[in-house]
Protein backbone atom coordinates (compact mmCIF):
# COMPACT_ATOMS: atom_id res chain seq x y z
CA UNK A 1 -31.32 -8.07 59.46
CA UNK A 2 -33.62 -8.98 62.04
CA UNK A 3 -36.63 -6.74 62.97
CA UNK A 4 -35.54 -4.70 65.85
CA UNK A 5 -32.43 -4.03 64.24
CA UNK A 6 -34.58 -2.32 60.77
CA UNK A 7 -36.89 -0.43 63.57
CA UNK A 8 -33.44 0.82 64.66
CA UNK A 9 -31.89 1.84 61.45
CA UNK A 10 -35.09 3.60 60.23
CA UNK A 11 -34.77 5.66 63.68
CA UNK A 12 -31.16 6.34 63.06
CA UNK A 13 -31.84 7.43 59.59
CA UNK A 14 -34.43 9.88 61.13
CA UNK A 15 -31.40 11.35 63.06
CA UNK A 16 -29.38 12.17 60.03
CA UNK A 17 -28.60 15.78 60.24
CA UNK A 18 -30.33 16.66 56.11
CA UNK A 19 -33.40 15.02 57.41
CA UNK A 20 -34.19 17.64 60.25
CA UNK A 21 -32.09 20.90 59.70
CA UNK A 22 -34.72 22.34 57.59
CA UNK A 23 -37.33 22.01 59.99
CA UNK A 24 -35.01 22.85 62.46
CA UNK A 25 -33.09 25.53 60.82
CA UNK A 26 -34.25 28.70 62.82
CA UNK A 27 -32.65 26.80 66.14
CA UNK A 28 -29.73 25.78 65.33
CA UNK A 29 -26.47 26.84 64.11
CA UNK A 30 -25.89 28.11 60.75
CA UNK A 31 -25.11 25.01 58.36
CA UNK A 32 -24.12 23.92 54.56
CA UNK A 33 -24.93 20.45 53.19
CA UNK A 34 -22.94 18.85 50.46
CA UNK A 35 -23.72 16.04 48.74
CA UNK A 36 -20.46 13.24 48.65
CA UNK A 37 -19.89 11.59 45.14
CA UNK A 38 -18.43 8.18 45.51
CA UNK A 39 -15.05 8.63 44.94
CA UNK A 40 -14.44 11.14 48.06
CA UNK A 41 -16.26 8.17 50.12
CA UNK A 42 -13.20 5.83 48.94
CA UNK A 43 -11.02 8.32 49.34
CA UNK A 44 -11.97 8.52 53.21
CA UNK A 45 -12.03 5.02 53.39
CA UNK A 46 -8.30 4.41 51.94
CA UNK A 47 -5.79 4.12 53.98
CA UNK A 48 -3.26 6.64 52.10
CA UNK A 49 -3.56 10.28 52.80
CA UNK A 50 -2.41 12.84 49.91
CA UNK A 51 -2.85 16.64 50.12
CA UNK A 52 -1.25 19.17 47.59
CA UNK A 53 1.90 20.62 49.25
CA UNK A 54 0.43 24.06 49.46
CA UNK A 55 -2.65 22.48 51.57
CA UNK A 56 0.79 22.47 54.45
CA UNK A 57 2.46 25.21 56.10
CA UNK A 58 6.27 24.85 54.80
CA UNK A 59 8.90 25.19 57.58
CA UNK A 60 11.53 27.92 56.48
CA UNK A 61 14.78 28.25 57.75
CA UNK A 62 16.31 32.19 57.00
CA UNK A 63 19.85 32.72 57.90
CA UNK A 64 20.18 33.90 61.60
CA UNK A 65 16.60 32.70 62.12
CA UNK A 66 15.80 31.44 65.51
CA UNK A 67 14.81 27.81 64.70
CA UNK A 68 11.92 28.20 67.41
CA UNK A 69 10.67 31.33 66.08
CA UNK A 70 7.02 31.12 64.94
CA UNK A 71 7.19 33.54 62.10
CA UNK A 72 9.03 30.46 59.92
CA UNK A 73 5.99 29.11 59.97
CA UNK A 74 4.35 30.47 57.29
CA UNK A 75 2.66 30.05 53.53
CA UNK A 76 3.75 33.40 52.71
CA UNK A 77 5.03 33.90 49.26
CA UNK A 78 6.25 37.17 49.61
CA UNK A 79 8.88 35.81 52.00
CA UNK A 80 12.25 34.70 50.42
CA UNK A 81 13.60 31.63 51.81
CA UNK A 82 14.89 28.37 51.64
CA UNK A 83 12.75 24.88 52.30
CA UNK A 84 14.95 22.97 54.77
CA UNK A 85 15.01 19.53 53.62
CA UNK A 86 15.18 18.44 57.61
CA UNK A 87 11.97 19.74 58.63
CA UNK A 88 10.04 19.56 55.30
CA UNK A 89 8.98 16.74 53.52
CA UNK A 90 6.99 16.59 50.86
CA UNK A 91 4.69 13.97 49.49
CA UNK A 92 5.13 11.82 46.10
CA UNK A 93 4.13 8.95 44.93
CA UNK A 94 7.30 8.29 42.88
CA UNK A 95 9.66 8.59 45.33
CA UNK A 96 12.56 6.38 46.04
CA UNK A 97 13.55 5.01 49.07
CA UNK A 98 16.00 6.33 51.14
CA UNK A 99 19.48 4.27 50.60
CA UNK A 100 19.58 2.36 54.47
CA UNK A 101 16.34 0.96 53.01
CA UNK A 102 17.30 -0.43 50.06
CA UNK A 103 20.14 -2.23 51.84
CA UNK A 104 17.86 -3.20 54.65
CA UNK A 105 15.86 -5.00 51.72
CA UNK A 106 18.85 -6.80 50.04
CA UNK A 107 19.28 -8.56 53.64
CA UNK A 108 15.76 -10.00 54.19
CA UNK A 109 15.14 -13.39 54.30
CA UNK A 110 12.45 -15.41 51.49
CA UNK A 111 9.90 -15.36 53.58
CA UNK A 112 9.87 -11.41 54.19
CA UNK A 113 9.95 -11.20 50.25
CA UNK A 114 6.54 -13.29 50.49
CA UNK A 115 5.52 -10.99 52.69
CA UNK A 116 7.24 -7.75 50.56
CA UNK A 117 6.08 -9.33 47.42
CA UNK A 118 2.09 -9.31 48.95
CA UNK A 119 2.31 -5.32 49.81
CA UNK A 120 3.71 -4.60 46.78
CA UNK A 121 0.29 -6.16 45.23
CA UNK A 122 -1.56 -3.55 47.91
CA UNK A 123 0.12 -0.94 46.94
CA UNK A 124 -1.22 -1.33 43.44
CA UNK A 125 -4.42 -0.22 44.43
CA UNK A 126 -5.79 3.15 43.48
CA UNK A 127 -4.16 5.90 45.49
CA UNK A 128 -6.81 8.81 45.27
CA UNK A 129 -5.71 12.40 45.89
CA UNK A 130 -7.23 15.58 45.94
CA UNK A 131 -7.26 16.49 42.24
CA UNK A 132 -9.70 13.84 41.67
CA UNK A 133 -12.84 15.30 43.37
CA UNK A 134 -11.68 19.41 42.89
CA UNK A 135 -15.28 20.25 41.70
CA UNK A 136 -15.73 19.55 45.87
CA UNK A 137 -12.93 20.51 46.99
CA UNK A 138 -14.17 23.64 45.28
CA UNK A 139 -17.56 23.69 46.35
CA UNK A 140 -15.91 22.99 50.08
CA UNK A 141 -13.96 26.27 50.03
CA UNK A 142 -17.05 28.76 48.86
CA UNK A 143 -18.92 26.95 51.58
CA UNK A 144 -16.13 27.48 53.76
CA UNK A 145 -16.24 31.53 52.78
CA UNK A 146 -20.03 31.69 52.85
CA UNK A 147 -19.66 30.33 56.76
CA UNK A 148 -17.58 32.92 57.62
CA UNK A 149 -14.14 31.30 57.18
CA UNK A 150 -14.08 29.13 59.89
CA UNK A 151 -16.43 26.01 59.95
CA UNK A 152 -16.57 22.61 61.68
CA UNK A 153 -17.34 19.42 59.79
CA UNK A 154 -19.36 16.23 60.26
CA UNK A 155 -21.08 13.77 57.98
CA UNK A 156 -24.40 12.57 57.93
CA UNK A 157 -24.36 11.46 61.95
CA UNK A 158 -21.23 12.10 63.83
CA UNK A 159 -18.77 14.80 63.63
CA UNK A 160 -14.58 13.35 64.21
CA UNK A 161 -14.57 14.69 67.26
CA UNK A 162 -12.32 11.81 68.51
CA UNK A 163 -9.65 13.02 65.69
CA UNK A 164 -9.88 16.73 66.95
CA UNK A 165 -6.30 16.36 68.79
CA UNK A 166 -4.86 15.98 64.82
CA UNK A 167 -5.73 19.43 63.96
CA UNK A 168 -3.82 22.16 64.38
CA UNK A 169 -6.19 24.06 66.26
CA UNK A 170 -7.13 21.47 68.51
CA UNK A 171 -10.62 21.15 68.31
CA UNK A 172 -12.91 20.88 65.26
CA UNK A 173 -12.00 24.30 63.92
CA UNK A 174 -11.47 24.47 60.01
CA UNK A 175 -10.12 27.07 57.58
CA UNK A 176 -9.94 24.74 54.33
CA UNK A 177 -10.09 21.68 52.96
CA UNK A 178 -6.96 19.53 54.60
CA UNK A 179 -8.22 20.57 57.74
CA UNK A 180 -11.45 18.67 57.15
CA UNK A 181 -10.00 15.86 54.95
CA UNK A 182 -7.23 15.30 57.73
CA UNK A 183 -10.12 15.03 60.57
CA UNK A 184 -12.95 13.02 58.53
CA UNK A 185 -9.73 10.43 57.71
CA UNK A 186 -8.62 10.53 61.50
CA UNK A 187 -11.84 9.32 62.94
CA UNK A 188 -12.96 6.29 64.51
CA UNK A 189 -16.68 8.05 64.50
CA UNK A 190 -16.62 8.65 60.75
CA UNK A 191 -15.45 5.56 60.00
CA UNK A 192 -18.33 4.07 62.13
CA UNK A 193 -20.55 6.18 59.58
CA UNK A 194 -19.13 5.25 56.48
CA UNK A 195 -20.22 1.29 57.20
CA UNK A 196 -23.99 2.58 57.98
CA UNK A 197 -24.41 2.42 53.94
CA UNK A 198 -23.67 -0.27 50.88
CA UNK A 199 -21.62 0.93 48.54
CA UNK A 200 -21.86 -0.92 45.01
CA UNK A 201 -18.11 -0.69 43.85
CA UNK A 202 -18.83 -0.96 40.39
CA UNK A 203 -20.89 2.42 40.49
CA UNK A 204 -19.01 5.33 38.64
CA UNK A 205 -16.90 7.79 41.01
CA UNK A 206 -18.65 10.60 40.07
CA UNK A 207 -22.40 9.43 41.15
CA UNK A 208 -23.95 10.60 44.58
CA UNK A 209 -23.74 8.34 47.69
CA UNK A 210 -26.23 8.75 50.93
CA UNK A 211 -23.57 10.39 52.59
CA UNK A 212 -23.33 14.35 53.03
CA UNK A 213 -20.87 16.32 54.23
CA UNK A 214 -21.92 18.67 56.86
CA UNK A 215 -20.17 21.92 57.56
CA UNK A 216 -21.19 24.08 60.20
CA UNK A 217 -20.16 27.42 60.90
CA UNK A 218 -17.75 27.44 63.75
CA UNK A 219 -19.10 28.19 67.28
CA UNK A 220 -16.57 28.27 69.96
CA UNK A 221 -18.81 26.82 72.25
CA UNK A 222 -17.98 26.13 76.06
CA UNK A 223 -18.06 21.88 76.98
CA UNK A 224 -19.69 23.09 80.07
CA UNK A 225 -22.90 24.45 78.87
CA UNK A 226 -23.53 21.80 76.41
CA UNK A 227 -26.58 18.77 77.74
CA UNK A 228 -27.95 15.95 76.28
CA UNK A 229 -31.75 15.52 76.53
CA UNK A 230 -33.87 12.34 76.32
CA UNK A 231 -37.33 12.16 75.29
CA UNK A 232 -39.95 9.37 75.76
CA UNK A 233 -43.27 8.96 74.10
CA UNK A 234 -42.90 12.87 73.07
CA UNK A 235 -42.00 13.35 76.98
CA UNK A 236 -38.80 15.30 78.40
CA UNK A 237 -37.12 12.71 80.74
CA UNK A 238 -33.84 13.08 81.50
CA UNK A 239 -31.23 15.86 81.17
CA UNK A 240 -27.45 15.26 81.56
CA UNK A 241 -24.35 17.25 81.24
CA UNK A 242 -22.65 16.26 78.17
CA UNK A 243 -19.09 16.02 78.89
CA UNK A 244 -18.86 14.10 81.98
CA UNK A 245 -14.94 14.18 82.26
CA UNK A 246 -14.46 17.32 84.07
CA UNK A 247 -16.72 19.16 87.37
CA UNK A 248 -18.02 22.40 86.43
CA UNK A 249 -18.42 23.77 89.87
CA UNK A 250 -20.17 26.67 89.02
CA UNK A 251 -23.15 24.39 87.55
CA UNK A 252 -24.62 23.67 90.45
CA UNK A 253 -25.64 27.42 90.65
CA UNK A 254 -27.03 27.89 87.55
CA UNK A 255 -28.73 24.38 87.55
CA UNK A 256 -32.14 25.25 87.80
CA UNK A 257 -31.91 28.21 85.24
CA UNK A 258 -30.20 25.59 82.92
CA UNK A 259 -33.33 23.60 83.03
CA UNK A 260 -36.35 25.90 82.85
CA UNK A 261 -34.27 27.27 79.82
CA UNK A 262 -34.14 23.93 77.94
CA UNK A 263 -37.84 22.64 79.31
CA UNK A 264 -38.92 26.33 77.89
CA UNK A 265 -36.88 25.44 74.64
CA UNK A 266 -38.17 21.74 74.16
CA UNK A 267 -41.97 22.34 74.79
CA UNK A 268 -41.62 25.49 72.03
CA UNK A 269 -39.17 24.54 69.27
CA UNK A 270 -39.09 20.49 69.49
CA UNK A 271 -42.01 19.01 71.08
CA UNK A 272 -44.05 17.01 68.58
CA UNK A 273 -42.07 18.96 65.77
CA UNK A 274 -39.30 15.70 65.49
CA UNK A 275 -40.25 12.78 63.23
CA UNK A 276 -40.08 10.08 66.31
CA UNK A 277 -41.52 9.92 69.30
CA UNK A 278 -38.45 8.85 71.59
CA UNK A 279 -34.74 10.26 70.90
CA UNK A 280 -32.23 12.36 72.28
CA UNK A 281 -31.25 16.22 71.47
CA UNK A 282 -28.13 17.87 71.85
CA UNK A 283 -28.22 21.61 72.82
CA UNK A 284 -26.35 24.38 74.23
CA UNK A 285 -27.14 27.07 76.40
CA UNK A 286 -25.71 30.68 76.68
CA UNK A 287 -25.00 32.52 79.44
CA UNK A 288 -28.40 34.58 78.85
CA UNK A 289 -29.83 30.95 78.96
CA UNK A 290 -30.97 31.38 75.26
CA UNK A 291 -30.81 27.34 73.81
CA UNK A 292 -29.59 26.03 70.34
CA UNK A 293 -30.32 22.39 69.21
CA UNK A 294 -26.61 20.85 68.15
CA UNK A 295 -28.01 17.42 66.90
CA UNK A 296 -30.55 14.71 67.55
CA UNK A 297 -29.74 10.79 68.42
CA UNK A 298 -31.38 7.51 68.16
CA UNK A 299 -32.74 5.81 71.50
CA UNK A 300 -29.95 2.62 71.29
CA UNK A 301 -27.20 1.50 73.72
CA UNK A 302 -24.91 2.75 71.08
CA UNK A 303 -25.81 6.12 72.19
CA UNK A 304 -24.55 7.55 75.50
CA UNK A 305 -26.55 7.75 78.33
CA UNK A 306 -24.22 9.78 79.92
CA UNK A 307 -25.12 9.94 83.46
CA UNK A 308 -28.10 7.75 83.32
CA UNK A 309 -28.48 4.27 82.30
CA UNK A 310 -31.20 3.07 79.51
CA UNK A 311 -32.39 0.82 81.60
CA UNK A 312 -33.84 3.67 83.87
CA UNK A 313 -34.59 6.07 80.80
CA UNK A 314 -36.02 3.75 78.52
CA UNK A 315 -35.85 -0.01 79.20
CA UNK A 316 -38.60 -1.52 76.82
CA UNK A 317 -37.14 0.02 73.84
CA UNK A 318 -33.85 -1.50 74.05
CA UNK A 319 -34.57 -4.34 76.68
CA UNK A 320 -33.56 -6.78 73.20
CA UNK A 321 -30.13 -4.95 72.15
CA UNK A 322 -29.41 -5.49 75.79
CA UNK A 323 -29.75 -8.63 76.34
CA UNK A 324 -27.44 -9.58 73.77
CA UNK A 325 -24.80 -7.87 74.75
CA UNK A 326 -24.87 -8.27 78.61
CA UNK A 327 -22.77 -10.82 80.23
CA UNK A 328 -24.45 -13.19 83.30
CA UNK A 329 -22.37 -10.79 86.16
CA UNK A 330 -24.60 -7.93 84.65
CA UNK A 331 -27.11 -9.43 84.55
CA UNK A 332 -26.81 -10.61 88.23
CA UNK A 333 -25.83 -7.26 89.54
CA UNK A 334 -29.28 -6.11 87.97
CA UNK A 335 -30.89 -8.69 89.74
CA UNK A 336 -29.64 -8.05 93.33
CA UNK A 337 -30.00 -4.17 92.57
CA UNK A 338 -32.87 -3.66 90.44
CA UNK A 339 -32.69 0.15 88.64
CA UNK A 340 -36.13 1.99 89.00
CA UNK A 341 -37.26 3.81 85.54
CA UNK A 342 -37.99 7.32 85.72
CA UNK A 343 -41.41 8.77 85.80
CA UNK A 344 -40.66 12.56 85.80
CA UNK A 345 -38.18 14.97 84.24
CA UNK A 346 -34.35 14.33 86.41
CA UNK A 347 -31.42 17.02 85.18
CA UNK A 348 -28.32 15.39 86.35
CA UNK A 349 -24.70 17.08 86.52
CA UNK A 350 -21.40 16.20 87.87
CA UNK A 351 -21.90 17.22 91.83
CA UNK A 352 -18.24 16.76 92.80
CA UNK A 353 -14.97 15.90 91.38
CA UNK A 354 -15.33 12.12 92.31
CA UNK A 355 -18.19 12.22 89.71
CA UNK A 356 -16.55 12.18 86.64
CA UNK A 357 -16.08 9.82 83.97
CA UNK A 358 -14.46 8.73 80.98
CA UNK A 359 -14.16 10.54 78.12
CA UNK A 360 -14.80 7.74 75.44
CA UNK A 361 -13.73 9.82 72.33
CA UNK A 362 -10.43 9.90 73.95
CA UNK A 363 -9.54 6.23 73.22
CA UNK A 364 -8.46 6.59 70.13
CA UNK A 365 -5.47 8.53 71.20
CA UNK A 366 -4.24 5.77 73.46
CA UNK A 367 -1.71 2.81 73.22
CA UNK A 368 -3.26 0.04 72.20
CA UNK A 369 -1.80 -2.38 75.39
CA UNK A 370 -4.03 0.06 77.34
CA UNK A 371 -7.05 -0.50 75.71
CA UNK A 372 -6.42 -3.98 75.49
CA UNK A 373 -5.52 -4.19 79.18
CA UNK A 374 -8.88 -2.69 79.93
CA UNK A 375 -11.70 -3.97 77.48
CA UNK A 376 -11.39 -1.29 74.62
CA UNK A 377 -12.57 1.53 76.67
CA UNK A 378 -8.68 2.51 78.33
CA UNK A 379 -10.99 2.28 81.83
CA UNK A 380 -9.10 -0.48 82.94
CA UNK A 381 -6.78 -1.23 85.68
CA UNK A 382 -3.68 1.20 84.75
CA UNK A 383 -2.11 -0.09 88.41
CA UNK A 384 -2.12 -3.62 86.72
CA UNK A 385 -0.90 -2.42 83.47
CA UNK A 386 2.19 -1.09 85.16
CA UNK A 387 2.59 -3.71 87.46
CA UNK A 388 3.08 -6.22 84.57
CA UNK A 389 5.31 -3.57 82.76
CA UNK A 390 7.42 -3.65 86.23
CA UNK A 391 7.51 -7.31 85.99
CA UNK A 392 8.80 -7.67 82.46
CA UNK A 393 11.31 -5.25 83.09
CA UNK A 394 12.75 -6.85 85.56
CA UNK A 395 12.58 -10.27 83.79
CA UNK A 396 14.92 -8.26 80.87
């Protein structure tokens, strides 16, 4: 690992959310912090997902029920019904295959039995399920209670945001444990987490990893009020809005209230009081402009800049990383349109609806021609991508 890449790590590590919410605690939203024994970290990093059956809502079908009717849904026991074999499946390990599969299999060729015979040999790895870490699956739900019943889960960094279209809610909203298992299994962003740390496999399941598993209690906070904050050299520098795919119109109003209220926040509850001097802070403000800290971030291109750049926040720190990754018509634009770096406090927001950008933690929900057609971040041509579609349609 080479040097800037350590001075990097040791930042990020700074940023894990058990190494500031104590000092922190008293701004910032009511939290639990559970330490993850290695065999949940395999279990997130499998590629089978098991869940009890009661961790489901079972679809029942009454006679004269309206199949629409939302009261079917339900993991009521005092409701006498049937369990439709049509609309609920159940999950078992044993279970044979359904008959058009078997006879699919007696008409494949030898190579496909190579290729049969090799996922067979996968599927002889460990499946893990739920009744192999219940002492946390236990600790999970009295966490769950103590927070009120309705939490929302990260790990030691990120939170799966990008998986919240999976849950049933929506969002990041959890009411017990196959809510969070679901989400933390989901995500791109957790998965990104899970590599940060080595592992040794031969360690017993039961001992403690670096990982924790973070549940917060639930705040149904509003996209529009939430900003990310840069500091440099223990210096407020930039404020941005934090979800730059929509136009809050009414922002523009409340702008300069917004930042007196965070300026007011920084210089009393985090100024000096973080363990680096240069990082970003998530917050949120209320509509009383009162401000809670969400999370804090490393300085690295990895990190969003939102609506500003790094190389007009903070250029020297990640000038390297840079480099590396920019290709020579970058570079060149740079060149013929050199970026100024700040000098004083900017708050940027979305002025008008030809502002906004792309949501990145969207990507994961899209086809995968997409994001190949446009670089991995889906913010590609789409008038190309269905002009070739056209094309090979008409070539069929």
């Amino acid at each position: 690992m080479e040097k800037h890449d350590i001075k990097y790590f040791e930042n990020k590590k700074q940023c894990q959310f058990q190494e500031w919410y104590e000092k922190f605690k008293s701004v910032t939203f009511s939290s639990i912090i559970i330490p993850l024994p290695k065999i949940f970290i395999d279990y997130l990093q499998a590629d089978e997902f098991t869940t009890p059956h009661e961790g489901f809502p079972e679809f029942k079908v009454d006679e004269n029920d309206d199949l629409f009717d939302d009261n079917n849904w339900s993991t009521s026991k005092n409701h006498i019904s049937t369990l439709d074999p049509k609309y609920y499946q159940g999950y078992s390990s044993d279970e044979e295959e359904d008959d058009d599969d078997s006879e699919d299999d007696d008409d494949v060729d030898e190579e496909d039995k190579e290729d049969e015979d090799s996922n067979k040999n996968k599927k002889q790895k460990r499946v893990i399920n739920e009744s192999e870490f219940k002492e946390l699956s236990n600790q999970i739900i009295k966490s769950i209670e103590k927070l009120g019943g309705n939490v929302f889960p990260k790990l030691n960094w990120s939170s799966p945001k990008d998986a919240s279209w999976m849950n049933v809610f929506n969002s990041l909203k959890c009411t017990n444990t196959t809510d969070i298992y679901l989400l933390l299994k989901s995500s791109d962003f957790i998965n990104h987490d899970l590599i940060q740390f080595s592992i040794n496999q031969d360690e017993k399941d039961e001992i403690l990893t670096p990982y924790v598993l973070v549940l917060r209690k639930w705040q149904n906070l509003q996209p529009s009020m939430e900003f990310r904050c840069f500091v440099k050299d223990n210096q407020l520098l930039g404020i941005s809005q934090r979800d730059t795919s929509t136009y809050f119109k009414f922002l523009k109003d409340k702008k300069q209230k917004i930042q007196d209220a965070i300026i007011k926040f920084y210089n009393e509850s985090i100024h000096e009081k973080f363990s680096n001097n240069s990082y970003t802070f998530d917050c949120y403000v209320t509509k009383d402009e009162q401000v809670w800290l969400i999370d804090f971030n490393p300085i690295h291109p990895s990190t969003e800049a939102l609506l500003f750049v790094w190389d007009e926040l903070i250029p020297e720190l990640i000038e390297q990383d840079q480099d590396e990754q920019e290709n020579e018509e970058t570079k060149q634009a740079k060149e013929e349109l050199p970026i100024e770096p700040l000098t004083k406090l900017e708050f940027r927001i979305i002025d008008d609806e030809n502002g906004i950008k792309p949501n990145l933690a969207i990507t994961s929900r899209l086809p995968l021609d997409l994001l190949q057609s446009s670089g991995g971040t889906g913010q590609g041509n789409i008038n190309d991508l269905l002009l070739n579609f056209k094309n090979q349609n008409k070539l069929n």
